[in-house]
Protein backbone atom coordinates (compact mmCIF):
# COMPACT_ATOMS: atom_id res chain seq x y z
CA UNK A 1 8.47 -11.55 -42.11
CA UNK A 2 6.33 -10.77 -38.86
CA UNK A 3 2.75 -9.94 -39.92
CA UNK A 4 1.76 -6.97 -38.24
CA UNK A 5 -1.76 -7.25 -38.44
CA UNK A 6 -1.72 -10.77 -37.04
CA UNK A 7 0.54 -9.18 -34.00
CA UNK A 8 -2.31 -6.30 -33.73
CA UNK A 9 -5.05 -9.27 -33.36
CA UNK A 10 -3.08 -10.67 -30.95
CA UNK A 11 -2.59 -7.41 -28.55
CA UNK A 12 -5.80 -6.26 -29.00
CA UNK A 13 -6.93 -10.28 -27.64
CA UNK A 14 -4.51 -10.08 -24.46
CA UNK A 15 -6.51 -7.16 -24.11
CA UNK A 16 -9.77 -8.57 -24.50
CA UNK A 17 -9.03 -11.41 -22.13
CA UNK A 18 -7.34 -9.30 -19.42
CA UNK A 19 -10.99 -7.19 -19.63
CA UNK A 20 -12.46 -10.63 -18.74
CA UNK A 21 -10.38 -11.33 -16.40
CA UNK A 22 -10.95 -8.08 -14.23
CA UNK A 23 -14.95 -8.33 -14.76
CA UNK A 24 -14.78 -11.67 -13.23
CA UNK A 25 -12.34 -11.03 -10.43
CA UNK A 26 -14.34 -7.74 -9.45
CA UNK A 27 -17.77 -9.68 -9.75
CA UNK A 28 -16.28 -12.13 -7.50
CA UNK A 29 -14.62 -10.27 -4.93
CA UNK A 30 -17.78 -8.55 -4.62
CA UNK A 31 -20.14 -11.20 -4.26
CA UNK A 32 -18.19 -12.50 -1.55
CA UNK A 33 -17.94 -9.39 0.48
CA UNK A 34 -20.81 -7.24 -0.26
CA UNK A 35 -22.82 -8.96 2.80
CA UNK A 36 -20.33 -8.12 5.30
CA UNK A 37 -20.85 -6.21 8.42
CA UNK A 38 -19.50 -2.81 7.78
CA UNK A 39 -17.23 -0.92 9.77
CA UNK A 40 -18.23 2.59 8.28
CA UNK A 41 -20.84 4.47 6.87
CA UNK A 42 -18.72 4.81 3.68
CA UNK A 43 -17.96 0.34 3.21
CA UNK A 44 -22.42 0.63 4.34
CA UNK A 45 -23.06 2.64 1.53
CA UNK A 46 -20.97 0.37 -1.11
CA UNK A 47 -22.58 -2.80 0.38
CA UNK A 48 -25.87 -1.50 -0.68
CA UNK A 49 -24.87 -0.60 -3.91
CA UNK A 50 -23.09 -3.95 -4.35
CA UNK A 51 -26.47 -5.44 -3.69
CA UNK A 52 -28.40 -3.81 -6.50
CA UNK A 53 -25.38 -4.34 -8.98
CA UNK A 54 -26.06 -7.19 -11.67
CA UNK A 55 -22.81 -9.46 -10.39
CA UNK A 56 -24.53 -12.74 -12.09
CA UNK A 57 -24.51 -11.20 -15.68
CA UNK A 58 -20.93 -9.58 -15.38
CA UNK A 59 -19.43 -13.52 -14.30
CA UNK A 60 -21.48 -15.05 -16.98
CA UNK A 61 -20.16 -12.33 -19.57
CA UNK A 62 -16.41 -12.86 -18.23
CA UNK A 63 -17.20 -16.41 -18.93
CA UNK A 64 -17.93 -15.96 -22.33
CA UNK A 65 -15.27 -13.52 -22.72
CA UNK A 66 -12.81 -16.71 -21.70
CA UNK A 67 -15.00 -18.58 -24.04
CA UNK A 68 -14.31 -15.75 -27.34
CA UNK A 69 -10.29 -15.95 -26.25
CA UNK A 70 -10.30 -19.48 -26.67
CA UNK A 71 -11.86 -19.58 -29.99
CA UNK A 72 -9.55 -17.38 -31.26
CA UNK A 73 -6.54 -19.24 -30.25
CA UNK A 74 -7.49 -21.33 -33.28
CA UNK A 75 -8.23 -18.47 -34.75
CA UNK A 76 -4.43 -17.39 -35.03
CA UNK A 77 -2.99 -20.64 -35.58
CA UNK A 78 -5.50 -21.66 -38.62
CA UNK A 79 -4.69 -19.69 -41.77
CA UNK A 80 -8.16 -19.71 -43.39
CA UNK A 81 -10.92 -16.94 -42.07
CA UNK A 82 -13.67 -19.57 -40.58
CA UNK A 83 -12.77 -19.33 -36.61
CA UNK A 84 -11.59 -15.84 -36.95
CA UNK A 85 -15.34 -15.30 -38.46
CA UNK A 86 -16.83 -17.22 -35.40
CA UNK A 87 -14.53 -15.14 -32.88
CA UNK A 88 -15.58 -11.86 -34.60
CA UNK A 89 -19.12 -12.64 -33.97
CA UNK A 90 -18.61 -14.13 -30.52
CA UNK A 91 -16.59 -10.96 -29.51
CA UNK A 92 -19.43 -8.50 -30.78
CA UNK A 93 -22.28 -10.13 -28.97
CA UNK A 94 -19.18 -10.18 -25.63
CA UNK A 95 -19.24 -6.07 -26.86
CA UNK A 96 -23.15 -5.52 -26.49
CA UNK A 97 -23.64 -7.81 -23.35
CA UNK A 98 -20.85 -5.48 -21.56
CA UNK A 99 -22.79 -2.50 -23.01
CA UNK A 100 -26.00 -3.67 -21.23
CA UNK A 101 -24.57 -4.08 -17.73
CA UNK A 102 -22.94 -0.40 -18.59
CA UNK A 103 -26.27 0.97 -19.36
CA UNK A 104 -28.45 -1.12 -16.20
CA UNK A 105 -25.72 0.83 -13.94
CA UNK A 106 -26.11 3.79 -15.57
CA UNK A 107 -29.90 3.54 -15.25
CA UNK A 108 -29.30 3.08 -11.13
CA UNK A 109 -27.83 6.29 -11.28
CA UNK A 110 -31.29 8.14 -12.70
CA UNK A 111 -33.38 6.74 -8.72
CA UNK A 112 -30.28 6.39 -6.67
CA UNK A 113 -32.45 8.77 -4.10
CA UNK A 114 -35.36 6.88 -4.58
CA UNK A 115 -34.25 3.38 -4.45
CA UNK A 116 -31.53 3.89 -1.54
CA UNK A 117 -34.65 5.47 0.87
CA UNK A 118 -36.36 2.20 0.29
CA UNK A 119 -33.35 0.15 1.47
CA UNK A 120 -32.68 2.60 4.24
CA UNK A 121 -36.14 1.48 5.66
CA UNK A 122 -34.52 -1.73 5.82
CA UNK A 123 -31.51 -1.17 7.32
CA UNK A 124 -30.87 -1.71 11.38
CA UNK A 125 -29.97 1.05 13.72
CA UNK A 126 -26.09 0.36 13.87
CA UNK A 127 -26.13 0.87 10.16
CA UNK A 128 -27.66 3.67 10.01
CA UNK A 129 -25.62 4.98 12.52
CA UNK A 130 -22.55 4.51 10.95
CA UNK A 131 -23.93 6.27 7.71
CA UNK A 132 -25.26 9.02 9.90
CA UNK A 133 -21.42 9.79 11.45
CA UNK A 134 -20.23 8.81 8.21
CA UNK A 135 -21.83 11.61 6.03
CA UNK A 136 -22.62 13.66 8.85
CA UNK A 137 -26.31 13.54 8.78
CA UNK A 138 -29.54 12.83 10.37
CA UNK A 139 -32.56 10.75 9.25
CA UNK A 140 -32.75 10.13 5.21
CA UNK A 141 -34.77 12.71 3.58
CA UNK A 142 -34.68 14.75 6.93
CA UNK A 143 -34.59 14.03 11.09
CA UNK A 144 -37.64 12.76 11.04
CA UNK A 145 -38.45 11.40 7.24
CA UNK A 146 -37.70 8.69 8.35
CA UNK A 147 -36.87 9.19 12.28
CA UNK A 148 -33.33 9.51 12.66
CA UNK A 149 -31.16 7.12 14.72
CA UNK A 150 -29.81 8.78 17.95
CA UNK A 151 -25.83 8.73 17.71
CA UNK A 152 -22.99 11.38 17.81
CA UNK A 153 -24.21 13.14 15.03
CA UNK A 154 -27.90 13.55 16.15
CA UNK A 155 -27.63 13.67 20.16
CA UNK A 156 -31.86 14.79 20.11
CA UNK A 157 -34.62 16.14 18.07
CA UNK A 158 -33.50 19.58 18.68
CA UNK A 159 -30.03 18.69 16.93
CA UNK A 160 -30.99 16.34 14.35
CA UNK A 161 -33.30 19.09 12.74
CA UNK A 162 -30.46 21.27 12.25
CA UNK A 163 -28.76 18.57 10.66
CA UNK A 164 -29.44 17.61 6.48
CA UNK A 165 -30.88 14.49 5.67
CA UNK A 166 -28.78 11.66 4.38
CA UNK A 167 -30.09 11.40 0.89
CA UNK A 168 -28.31 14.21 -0.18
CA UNK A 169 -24.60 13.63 0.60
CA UNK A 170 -25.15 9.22 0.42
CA UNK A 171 -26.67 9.79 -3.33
CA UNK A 172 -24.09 11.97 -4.14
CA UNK A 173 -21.56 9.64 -3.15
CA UNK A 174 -23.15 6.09 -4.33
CA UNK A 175 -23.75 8.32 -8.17
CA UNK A 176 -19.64 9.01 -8.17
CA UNK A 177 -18.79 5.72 -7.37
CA UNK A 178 -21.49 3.84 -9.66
CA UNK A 179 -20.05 6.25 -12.34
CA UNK A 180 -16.55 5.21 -11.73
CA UNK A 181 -17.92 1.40 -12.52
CA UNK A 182 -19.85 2.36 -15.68
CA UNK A 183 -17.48 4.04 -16.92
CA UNK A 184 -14.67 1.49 -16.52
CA UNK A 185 -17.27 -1.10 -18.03
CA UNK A 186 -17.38 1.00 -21.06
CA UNK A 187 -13.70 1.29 -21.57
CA UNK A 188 -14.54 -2.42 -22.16
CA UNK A 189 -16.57 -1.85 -24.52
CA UNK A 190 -13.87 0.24 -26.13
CA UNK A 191 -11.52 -2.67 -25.90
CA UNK A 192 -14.47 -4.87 -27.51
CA UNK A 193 -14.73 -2.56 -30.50
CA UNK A 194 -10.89 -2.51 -31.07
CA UNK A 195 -10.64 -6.14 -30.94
CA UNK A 196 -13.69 -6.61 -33.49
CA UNK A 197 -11.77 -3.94 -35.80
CA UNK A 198 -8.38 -5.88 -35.20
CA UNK A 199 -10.11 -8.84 -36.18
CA UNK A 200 -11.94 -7.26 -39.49
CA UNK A 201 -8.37 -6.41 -40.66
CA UNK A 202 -7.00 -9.81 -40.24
CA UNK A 203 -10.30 -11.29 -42.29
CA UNK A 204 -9.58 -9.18 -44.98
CA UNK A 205 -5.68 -9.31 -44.63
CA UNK A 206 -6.35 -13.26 -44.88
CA UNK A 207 -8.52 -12.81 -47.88
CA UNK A 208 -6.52 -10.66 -49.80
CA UNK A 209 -3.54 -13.64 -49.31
CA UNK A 210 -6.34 -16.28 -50.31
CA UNK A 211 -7.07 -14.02 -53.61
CA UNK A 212 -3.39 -14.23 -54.68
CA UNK A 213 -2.87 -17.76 -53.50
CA UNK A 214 -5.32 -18.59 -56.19
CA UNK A 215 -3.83 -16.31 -58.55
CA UNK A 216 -0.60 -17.82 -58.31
CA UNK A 217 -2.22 -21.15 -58.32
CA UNK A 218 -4.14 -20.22 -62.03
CA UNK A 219 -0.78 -19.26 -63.34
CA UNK A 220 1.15 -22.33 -61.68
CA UNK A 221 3.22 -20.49 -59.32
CA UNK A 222 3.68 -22.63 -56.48
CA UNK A 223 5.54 -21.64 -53.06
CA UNK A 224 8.19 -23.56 -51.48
């Protein structure tokens, strides 16, 4: 007879390993392309934010999500609780680790306005043009805080001060898509927490069968 809780355990670790698999694949994709040369203001604006993300921490927790799957491979096979214990635990700390680069991205999201002025500073003129005809703006906090690039969208002075700062419309967009991430991230977590309860049901659905196997032992049953 299929047991059902082992078949749970087992969906809920596809899961778990597909979530891995995604973190590192995103992390990746974006470490390779995050210092291209954009070709509008909107791929500008996601370059920068690429930049502050924490791309390190989310490969080295996909790692260690690989490393929890393989554990509890054993885990399956092996009928007593010892690597299920180990891939309970492993899984949990995978849970919280997720949970932190969740919160750091959620914490960019308090000084996006703040923190993207400083790296406007920084950027060059054709970048700052492209966010400029982009988001339709002038300048960052206004024309001339700091002086606007001359482009399209801000022809002269005269224009440019009728025009609204960048800061407005780039926050609002970098907050929406850093949300988008975050959020994602802690559907992970989600998928973490089902996996550890999955697991918690299999440890006791594996003790229980240990309690009668030593029942039936005491009273000389013996299975064939």
């Amino acid at each position: 007879m299929v047991n059902k809780i082992l078949l749970s355990f087992i969906a809920a670790d596809v899961l778990f390993v597909s979530m891995g698999a995604l973190e590192l694949g995103f992390a990746i994709v974006v470490q390779n392309n995050k210092d291209e040369i954009p070709t509008d203001g909107e791929q500008a604006a996601r370059n920068l934010l690429y930049q502050r993300f924490p791309l390190t921490a989310g490969i080295v927790n996909a790692v260690f999500v690989f490393l929890t799957f393989a554990v509890s491979i054993p885990a399956m096979i092996v009928p007593t609780r010892g690597w299920l214990k180990v891939s309970g635990v492993m899984t949990a700390f995978c849970a919280t680790f997720t949970m932190i680069v969740g919160l750091y991205l959620w914490v960019l999201t308090l000084k996006t306005k703040e923190d993207m002025a400083v790296q406007w500073n920084l950027l060059n003129a054709d970048v700052q043009d492209l966010l400029q005809t982009s988001f339709q703006c002038c300048g960052y906090f206004n024309s001339t805080s700091p002086a606007f690039v001359t482009d399209i969208t801000c022809p002269s002075p005269a224009a440019a001060a009728l025009v609204r700062g960048c800061a407005a419309p780039v926050t609002t967009f970098a907050n929406v898509f850093i949300n988008d991430i975050f959020t994602a991230i802690f559907g992970m977590v989600g998928i973490s927490v089902v996996s550890i309860l999955a697991t918690a049901c299999l440890l006791k659905d594996r003790k229980e069968q240990e309690r009668f196997r030593h029942i039936d032992e005491k009273t000389g049953f013996r299975a064939f």
